[in-house]
PDB file of N, CA and C in Angstrom:
ATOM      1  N   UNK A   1      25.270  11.462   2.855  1.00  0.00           N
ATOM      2  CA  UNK A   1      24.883  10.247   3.535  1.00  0.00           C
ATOM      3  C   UNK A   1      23.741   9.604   2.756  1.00  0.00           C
ATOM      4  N   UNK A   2      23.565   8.321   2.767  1.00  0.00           N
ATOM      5  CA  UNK A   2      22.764   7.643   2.042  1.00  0.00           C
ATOM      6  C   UNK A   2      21.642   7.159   2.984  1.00  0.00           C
ATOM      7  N   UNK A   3      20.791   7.426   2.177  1.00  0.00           N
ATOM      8  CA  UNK A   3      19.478   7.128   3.157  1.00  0.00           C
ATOM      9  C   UNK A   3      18.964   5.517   2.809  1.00  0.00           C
ATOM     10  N   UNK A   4      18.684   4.730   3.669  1.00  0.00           N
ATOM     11  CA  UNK A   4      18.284   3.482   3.636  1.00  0.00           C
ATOM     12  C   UNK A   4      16.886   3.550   3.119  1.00  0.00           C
ATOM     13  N   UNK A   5      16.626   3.423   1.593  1.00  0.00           N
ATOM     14  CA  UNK A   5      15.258   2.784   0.977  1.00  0.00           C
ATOM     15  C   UNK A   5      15.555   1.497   0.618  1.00  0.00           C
ATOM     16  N   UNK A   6      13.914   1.188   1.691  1.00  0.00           N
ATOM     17  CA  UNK A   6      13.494   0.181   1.467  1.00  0.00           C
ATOM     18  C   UNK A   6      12.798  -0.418   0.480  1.00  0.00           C
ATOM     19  N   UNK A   7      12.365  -1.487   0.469  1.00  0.00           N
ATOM     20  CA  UNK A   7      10.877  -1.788  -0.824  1.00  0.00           C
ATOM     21  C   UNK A   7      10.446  -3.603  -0.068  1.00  0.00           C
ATOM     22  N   UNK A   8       9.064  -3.322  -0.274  1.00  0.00           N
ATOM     23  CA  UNK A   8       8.438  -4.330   0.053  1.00  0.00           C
ATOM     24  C   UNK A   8       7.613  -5.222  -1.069  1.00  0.00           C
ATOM     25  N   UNK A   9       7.204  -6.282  -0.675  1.00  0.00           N
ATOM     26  CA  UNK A   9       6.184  -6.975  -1.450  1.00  0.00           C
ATOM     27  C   UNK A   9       4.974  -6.498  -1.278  1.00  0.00           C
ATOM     28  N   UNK A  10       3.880  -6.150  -2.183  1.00  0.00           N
ATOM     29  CA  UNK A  10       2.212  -6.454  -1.598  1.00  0.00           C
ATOM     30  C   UNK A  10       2.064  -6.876  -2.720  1.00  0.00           C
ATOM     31  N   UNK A  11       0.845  -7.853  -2.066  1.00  0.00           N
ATOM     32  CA  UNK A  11       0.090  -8.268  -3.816  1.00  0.00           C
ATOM     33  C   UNK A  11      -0.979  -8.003  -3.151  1.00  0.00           C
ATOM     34  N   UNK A  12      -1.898  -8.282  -4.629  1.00  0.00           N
ATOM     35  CA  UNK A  12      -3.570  -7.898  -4.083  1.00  0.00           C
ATOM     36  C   UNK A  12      -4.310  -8.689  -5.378  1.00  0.00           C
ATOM     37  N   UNK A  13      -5.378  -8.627  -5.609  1.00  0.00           N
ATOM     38  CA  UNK A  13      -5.852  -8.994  -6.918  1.00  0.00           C
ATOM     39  C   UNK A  13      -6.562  -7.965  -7.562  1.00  0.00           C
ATOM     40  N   UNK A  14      -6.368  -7.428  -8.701  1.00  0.00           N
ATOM     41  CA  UNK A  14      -6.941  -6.507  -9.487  1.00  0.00           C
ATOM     42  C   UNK A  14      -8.359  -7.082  -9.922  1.00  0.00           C
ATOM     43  N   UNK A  15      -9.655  -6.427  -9.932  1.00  0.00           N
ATOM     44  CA  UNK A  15     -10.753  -6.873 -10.199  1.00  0.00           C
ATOM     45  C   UNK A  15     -11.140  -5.843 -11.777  1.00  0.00           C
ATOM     46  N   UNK A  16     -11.222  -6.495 -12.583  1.00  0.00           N
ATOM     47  CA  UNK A  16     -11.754  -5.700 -13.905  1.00  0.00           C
ATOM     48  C   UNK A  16     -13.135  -5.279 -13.175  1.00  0.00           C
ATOM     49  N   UNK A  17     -13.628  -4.274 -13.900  1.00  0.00           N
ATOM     50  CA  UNK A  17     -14.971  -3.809 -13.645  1.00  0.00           C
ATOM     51  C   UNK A  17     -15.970  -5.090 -13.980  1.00  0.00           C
ATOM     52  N   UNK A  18     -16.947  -5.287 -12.991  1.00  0.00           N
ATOM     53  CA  UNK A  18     -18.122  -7.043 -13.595  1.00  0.00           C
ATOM     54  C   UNK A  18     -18.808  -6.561 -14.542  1.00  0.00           C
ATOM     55  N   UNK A  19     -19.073  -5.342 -15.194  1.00  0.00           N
ATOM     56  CA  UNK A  19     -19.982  -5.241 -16.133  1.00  0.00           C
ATOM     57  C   UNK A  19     -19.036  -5.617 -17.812  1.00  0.00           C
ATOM     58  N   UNK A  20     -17.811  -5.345 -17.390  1.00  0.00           N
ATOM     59  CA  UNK A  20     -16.794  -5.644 -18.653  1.00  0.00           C
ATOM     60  C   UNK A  20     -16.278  -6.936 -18.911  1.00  0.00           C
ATOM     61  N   UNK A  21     -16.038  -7.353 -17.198  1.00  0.00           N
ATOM     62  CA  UNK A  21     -15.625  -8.683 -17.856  1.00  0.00           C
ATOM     63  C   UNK A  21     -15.070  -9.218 -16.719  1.00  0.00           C
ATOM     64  N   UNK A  22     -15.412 -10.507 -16.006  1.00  0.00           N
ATOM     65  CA  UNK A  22     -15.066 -11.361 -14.605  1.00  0.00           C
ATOM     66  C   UNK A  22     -13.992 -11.709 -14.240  1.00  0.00           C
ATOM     67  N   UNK A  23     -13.171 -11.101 -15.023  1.00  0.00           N
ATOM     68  CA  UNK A  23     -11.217 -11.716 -14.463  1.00  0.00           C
ATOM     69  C   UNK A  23     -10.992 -10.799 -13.519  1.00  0.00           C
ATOM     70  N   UNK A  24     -10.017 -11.882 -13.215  1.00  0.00           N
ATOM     71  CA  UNK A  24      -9.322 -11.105 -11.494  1.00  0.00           C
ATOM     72  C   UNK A  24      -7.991 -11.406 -11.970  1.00  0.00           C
ATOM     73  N   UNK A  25      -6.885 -10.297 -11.925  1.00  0.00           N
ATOM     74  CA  UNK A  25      -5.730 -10.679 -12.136  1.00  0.00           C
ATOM     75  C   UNK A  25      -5.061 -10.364 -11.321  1.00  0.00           C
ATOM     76  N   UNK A  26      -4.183 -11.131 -10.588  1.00  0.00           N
ATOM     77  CA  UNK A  26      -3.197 -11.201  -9.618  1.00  0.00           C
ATOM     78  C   UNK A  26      -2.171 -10.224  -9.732  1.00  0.00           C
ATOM     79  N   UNK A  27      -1.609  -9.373  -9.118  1.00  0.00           N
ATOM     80  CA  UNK A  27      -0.314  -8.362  -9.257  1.00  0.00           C
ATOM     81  C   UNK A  27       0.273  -8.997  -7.816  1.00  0.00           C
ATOM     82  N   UNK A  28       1.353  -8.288  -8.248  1.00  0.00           N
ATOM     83  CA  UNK A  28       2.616  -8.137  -6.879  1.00  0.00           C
ATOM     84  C   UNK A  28       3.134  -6.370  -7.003  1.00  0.00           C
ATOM     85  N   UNK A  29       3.346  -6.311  -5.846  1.00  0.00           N
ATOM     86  CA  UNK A  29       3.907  -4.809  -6.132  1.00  0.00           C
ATOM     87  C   UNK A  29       5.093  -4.768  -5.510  1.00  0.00           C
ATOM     88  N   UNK A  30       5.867  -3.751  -5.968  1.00  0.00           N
ATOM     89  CA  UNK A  30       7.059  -3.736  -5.000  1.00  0.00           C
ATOM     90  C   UNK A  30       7.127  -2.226  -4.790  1.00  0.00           C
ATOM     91  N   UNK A  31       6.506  -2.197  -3.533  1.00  0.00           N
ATOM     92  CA  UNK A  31       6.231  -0.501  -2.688  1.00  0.00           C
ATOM     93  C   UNK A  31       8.358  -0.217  -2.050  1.00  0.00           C
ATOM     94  N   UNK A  32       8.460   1.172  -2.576  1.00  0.00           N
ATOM     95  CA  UNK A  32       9.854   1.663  -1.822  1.00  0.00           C
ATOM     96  C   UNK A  32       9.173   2.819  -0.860  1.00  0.00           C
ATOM     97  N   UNK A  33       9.742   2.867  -0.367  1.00  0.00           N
ATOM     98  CA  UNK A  33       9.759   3.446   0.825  1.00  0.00           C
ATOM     99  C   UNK A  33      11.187   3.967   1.717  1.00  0.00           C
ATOM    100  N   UNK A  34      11.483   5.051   2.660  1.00  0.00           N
ATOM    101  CA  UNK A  34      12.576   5.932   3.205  1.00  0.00           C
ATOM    102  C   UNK A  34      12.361   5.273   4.580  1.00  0.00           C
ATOM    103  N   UNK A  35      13.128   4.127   5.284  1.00  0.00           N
ATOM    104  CA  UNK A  35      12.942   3.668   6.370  1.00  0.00           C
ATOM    105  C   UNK A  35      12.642   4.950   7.197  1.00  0.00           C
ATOM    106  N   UNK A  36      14.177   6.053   6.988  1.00  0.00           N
ATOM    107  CA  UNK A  36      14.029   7.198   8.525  1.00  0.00           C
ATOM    108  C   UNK A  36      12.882   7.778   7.998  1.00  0.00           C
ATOM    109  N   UNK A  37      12.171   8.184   7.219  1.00  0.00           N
ATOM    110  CA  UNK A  37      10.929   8.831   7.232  1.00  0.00           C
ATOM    111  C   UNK A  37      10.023   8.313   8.142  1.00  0.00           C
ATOM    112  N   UNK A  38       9.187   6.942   7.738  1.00  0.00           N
ATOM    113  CA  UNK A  38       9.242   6.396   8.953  1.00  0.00           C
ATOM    114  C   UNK A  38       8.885   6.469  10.390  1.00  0.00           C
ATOM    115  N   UNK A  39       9.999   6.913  10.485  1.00  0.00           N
ATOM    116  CA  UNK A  39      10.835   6.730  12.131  1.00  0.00           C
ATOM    117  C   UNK A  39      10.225   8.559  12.266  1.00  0.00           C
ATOM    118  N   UNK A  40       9.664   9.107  11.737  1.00  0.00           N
ATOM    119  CA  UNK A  40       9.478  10.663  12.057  1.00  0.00           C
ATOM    120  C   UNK A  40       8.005  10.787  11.656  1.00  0.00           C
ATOM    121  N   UNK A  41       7.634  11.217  12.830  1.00  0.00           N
ATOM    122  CA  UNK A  41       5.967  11.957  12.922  1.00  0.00           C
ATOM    123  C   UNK A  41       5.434  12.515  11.735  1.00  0.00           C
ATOM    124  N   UNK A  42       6.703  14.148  11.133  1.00  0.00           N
ATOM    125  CA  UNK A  42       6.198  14.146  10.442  1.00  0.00           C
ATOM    126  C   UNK A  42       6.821  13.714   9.075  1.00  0.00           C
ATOM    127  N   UNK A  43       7.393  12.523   9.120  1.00  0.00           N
ATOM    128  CA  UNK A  43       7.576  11.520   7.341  1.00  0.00           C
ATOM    129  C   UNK A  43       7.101  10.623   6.851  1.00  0.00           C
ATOM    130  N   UNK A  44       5.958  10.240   8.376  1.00  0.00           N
ATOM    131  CA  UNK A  44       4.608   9.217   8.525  1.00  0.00           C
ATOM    132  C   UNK A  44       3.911   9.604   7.135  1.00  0.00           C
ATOM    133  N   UNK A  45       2.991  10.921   7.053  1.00  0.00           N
ATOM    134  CA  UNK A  45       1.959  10.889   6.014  1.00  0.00           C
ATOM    135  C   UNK A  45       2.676  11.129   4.740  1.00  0.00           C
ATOM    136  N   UNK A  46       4.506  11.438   4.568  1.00  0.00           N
ATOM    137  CA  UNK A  46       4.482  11.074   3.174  1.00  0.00           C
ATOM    138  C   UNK A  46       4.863   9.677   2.535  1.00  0.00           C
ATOM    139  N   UNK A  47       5.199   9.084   3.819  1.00  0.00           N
ATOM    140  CA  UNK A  47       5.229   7.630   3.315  1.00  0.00           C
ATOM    141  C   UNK A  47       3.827   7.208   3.158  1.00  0.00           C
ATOM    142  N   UNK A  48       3.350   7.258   4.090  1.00  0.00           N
ATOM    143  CA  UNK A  48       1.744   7.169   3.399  1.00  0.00           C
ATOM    144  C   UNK A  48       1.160   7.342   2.067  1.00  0.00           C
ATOM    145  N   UNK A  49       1.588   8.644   1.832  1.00  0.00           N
ATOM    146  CA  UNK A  49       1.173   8.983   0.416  1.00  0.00           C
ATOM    147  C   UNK A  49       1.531   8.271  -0.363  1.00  0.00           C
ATOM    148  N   UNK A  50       2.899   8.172   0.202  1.00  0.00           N
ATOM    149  CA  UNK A  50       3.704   7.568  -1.479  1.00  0.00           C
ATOM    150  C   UNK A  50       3.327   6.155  -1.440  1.00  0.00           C
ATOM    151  N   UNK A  51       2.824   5.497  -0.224  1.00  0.00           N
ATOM    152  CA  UNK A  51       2.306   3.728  -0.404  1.00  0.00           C
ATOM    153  C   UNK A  51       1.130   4.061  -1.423  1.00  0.00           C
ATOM    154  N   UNK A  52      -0.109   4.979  -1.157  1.00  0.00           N
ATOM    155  CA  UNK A  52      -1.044   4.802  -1.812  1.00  0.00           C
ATOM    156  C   UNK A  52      -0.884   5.572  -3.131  1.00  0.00           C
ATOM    157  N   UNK A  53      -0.409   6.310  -3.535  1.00  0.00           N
ATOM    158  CA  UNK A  53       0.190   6.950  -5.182  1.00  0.00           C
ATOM    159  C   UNK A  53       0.724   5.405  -6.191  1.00  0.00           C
ATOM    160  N   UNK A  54       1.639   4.573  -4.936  1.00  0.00           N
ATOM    161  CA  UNK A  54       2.203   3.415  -5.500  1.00  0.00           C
ATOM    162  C   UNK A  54       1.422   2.618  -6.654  1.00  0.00           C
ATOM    163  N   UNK A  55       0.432   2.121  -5.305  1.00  0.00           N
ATOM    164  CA  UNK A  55      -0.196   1.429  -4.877  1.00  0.00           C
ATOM    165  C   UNK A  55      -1.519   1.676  -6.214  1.00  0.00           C
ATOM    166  N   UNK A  56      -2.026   2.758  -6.798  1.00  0.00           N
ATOM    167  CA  UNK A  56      -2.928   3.588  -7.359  1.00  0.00           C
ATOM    168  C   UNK A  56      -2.333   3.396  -8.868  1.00  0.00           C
ATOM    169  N   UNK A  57      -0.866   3.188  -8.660  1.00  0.00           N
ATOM    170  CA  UNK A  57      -0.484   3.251 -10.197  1.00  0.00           C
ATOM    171  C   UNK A  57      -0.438   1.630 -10.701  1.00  0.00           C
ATOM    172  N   UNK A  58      -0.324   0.956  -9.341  1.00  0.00           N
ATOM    173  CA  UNK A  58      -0.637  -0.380  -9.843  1.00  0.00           C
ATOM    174  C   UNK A  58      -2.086  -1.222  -9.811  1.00  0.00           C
ATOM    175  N   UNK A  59      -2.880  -0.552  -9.913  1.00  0.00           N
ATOM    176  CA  UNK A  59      -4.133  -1.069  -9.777  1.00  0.00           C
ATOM    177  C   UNK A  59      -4.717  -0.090 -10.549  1.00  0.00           C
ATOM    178  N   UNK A  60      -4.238   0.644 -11.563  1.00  0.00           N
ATOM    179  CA  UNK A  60      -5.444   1.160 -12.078  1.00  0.00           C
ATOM    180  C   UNK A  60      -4.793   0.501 -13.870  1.00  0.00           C
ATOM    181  N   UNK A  61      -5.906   0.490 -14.565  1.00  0.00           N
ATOM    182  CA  UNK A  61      -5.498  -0.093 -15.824  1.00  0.00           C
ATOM    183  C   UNK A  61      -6.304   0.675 -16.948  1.00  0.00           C
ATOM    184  N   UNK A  62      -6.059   0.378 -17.942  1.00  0.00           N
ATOM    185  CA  UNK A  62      -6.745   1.302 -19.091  1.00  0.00           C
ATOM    186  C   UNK A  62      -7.808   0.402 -19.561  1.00  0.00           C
ATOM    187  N   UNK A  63      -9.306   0.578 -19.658  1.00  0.00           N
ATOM    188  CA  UNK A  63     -10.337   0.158 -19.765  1.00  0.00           C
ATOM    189  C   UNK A  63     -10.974   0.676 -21.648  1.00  0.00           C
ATOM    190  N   UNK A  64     -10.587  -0.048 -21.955  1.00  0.00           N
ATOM    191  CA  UNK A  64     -11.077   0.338 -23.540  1.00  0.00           C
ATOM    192  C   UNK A  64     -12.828   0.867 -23.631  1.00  0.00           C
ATOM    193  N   UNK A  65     -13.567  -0.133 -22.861  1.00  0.00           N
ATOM    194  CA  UNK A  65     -15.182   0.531 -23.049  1.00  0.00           C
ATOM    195  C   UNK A  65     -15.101   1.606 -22.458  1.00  0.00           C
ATOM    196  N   UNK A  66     -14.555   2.110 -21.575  1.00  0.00           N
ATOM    197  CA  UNK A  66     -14.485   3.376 -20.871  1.00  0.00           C
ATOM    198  C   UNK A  66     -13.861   4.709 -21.393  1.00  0.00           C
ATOM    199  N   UNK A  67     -13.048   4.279 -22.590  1.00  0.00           N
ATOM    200  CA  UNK A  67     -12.381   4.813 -23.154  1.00  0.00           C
ATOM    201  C   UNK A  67     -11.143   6.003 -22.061  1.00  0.00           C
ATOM    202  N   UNK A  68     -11.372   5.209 -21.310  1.00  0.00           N
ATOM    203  CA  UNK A  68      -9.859   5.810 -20.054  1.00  0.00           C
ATOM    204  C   UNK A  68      -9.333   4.510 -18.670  1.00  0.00           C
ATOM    205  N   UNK A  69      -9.413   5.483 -18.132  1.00  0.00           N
ATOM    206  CA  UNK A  69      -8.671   4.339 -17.212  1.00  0.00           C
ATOM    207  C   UNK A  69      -9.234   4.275 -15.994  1.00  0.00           C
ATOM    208  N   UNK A  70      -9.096   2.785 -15.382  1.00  0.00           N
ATOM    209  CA  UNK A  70     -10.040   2.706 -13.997  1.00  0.00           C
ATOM    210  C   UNK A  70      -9.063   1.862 -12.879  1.00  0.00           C
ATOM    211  N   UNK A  71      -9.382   2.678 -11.526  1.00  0.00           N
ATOM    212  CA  UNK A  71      -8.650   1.984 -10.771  1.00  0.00           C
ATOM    213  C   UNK A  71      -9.164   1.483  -9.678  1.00  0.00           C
ATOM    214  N   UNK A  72      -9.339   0.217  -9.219  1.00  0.00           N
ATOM    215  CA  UNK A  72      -9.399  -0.412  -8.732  1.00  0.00           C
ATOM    216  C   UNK A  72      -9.203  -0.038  -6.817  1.00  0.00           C
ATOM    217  N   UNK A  73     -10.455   0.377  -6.755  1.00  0.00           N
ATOM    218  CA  UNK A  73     -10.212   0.773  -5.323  1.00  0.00           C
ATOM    219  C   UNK A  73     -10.140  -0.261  -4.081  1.00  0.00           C
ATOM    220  N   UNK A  74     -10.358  -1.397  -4.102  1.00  0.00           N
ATOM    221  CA  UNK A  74     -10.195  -2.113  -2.647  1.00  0.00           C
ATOM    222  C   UNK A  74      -8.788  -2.874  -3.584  1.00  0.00           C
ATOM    223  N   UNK A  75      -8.333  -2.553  -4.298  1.00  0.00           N
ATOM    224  CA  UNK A  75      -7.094  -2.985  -5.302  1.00  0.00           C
ATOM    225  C   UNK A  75      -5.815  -2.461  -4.031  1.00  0.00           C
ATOM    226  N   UNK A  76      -6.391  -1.251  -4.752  1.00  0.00           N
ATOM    227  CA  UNK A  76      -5.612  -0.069  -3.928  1.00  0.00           C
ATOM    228  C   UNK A  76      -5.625  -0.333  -1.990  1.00  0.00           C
ATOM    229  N   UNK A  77      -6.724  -0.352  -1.540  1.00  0.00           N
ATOM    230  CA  UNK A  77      -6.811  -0.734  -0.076  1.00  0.00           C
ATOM    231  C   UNK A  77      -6.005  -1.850   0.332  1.00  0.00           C
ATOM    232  N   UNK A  78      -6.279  -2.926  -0.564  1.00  0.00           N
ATOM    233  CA  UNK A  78      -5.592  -3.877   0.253  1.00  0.00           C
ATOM    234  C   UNK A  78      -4.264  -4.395  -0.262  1.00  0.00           C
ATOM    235  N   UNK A  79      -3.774  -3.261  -0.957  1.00  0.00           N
ATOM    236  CA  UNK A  79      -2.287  -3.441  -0.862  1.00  0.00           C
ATOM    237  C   UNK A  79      -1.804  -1.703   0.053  1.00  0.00           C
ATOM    238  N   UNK A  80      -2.532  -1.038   0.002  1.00  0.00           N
ATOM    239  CA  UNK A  80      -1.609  -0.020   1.195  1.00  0.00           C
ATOM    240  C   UNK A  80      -1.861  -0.965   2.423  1.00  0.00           C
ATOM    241  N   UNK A  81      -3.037  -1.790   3.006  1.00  0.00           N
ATOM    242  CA  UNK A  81      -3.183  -2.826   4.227  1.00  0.00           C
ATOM    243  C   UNK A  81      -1.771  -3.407   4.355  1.00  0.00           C
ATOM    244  N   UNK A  82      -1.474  -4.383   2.967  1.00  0.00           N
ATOM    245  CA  UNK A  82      -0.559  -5.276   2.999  1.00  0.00           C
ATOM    246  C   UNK A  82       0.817  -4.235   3.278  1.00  0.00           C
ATOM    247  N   UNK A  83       1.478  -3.616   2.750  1.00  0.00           N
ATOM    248  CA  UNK A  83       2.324  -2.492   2.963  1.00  0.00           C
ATOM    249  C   UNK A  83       2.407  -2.267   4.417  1.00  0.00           C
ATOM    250  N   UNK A  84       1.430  -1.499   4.541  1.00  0.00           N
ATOM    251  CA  UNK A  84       1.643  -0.693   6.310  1.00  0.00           C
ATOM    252  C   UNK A  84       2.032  -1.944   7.034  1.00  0.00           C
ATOM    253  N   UNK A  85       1.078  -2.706   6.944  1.00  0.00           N
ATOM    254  CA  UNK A  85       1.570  -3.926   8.406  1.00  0.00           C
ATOM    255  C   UNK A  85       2.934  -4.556   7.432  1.00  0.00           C
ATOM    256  N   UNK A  86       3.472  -4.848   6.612  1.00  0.00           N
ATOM    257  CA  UNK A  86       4.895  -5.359   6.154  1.00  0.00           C
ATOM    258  C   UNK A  86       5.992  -4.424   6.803  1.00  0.00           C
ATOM    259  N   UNK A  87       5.808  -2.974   6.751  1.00  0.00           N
ATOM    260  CA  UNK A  87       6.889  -1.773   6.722  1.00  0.00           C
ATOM    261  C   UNK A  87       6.761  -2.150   8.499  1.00  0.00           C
ATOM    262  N   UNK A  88       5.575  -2.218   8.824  1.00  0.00           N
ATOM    263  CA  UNK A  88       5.682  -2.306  10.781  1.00  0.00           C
ATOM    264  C   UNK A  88       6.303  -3.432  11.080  1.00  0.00           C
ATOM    265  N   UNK A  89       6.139  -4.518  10.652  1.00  0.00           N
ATOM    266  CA  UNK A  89       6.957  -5.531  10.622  1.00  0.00           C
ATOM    267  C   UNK A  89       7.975  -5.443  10.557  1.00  0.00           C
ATOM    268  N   UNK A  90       8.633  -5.338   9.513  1.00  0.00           N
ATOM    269  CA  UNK A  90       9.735  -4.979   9.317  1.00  0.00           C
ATOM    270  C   UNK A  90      10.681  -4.187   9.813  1.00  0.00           C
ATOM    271  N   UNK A  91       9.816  -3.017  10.316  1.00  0.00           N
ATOM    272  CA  UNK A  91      10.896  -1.801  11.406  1.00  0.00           C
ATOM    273  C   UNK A  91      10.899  -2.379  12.775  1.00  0.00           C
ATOM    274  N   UNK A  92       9.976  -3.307  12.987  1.00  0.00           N
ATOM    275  CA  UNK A  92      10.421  -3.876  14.629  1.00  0.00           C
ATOM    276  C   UNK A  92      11.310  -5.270  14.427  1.00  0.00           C
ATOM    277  N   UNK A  93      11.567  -6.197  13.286  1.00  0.00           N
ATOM    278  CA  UNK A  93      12.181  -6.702  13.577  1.00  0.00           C
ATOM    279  C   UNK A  93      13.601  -6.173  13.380  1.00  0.00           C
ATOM    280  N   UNK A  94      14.099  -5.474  12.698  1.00  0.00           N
ATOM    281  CA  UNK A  94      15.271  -4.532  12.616  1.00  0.00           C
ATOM    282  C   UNK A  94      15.525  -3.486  13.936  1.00  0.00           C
ATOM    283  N   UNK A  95      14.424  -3.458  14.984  1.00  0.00           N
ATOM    284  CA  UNK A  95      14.810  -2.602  16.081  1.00  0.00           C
ATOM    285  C   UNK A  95      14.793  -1.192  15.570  1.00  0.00           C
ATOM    286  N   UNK A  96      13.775  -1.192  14.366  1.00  0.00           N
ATOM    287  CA  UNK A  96      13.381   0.438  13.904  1.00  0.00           C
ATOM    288  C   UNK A  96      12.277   1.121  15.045  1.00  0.00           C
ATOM    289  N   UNK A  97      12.936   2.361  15.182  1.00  0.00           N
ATOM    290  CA  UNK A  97      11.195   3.458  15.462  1.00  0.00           C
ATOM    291  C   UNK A  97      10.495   3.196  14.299  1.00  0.00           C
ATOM    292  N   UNK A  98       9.155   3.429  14.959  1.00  0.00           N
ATOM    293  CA  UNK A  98       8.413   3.973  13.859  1.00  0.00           C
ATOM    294  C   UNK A  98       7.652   4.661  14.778  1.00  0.00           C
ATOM    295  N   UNK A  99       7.108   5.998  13.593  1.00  0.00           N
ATOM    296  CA  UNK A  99       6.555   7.070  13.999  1.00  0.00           C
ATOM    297  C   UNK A  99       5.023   6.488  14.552  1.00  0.00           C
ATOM    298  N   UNK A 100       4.291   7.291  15.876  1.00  0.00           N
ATOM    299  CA  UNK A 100       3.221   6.420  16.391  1.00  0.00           C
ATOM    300  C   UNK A 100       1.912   6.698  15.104  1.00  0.00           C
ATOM    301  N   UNK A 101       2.358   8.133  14.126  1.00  0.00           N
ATOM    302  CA  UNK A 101       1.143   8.271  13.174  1.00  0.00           C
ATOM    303  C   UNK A 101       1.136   7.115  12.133  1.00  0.00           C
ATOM    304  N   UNK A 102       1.915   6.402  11.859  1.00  0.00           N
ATOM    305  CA  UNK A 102       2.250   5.072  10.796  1.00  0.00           C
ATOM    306  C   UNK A 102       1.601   4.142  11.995  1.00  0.00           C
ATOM    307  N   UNK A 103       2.386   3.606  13.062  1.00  0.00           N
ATOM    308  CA  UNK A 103       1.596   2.368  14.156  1.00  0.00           C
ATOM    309  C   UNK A 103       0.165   2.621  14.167  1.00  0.00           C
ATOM    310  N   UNK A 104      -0.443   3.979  14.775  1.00  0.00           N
ATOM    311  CA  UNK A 104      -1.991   3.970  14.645  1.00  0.00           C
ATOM    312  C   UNK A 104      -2.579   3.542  13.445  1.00  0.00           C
ATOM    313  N   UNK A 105      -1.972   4.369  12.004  1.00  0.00           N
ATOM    314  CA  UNK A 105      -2.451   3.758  11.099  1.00  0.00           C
ATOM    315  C   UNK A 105      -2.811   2.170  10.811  1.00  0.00           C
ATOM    316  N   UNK A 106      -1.430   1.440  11.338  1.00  0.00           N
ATOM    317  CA  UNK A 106      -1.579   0.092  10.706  1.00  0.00           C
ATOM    318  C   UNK A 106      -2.893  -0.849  12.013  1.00  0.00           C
ATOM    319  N   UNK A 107      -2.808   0.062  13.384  1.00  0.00           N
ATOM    320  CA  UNK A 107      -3.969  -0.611  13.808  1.00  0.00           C
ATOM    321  C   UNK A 107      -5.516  -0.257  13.668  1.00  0.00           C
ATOM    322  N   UNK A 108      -5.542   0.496  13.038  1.00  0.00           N
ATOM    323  CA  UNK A 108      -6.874   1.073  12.079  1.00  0.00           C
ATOM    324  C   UNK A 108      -7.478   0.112  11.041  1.00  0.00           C
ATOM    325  N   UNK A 109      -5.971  -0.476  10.512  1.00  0.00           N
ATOM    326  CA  UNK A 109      -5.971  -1.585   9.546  1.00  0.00           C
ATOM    327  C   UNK A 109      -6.324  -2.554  10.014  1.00  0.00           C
ATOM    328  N   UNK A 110      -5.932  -3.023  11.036  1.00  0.00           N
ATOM    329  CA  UNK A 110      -6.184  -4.531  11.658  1.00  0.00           C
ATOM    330  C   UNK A 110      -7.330  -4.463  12.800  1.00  0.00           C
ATOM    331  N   UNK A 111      -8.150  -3.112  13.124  1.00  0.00           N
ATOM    332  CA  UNK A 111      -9.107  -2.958  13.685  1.00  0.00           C
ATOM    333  C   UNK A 111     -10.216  -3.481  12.294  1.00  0.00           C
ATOM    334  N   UNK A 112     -10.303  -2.527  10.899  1.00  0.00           N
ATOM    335  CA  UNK A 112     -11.078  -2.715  10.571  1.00  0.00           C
ATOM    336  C   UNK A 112     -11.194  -4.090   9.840  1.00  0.00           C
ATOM    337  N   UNK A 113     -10.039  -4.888   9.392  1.00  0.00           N
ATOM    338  CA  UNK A 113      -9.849  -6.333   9.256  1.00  0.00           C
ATOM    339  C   UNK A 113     -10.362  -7.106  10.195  1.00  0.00           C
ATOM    340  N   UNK A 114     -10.546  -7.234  11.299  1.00  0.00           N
ATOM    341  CA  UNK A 114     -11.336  -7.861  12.350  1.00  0.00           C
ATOM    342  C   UNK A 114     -12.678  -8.093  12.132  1.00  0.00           C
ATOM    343  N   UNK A 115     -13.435  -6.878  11.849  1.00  0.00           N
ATOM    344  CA  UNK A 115     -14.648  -6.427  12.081  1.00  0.00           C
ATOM    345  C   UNK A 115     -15.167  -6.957  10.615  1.00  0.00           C
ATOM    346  N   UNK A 116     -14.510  -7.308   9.162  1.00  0.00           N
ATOM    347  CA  UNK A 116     -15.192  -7.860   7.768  1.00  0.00           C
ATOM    348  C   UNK A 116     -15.655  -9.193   8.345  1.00  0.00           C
TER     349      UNK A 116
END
């Protein structure tokens, strides 16, 4: 049986480090994701994971003064943000469960979005 993966949009803006240099470059990501995972308590935290692993590989970049690589942490935040509330979206307008450890998550998100 074939399992329904999904994939979503997030974008975010990548911030170079300010001591290197003031560009902000725009990404889009396209996060996949296992709808029935999901839909199960416990397939909540590996979709989780796998948003922010995604999410980590697209926001981090190779920094020549650093001589390695740096990633972009509210890079990273506010595209797992954008993600969680897209995937919740998305499973209620399709008439998906979703597991309540993914829903709490995404209102954690929009609790602490309130409060900036």
């Amino acid at each position: 049986m074939l399992k329904p993966i999904a994939s979503i949009m997030a974008a975010a803006v990548i911030l170079s480090p300010v001591a290197f240099a003031e560009a902000q470059t725009p990404i889009t990501v396209e996060i996949e994701y296992d709808k029935d995972l999901v839909a199960l308590d416990s397939g909540a935290p590996v979709v989780m994971a796998s948003i922010e692993s995604q999410a980590k590989k697209a926001c981090t970049s190779y920094v020549p003064v650093f001589g390695g690589y740096y990633t972009d942490r509210s890079c990273v935040d506010d595209i797992v943000s954008a993600a969680i509330s897209k995937i919740n979206e998305q499973q209620a307008s399709e008439g998906r469960k979703t597991a309540d450890k993914f829903a709490q998550q995404a209102v954690m998100i929009l609790a602490d979005a309130e409060q900036r």
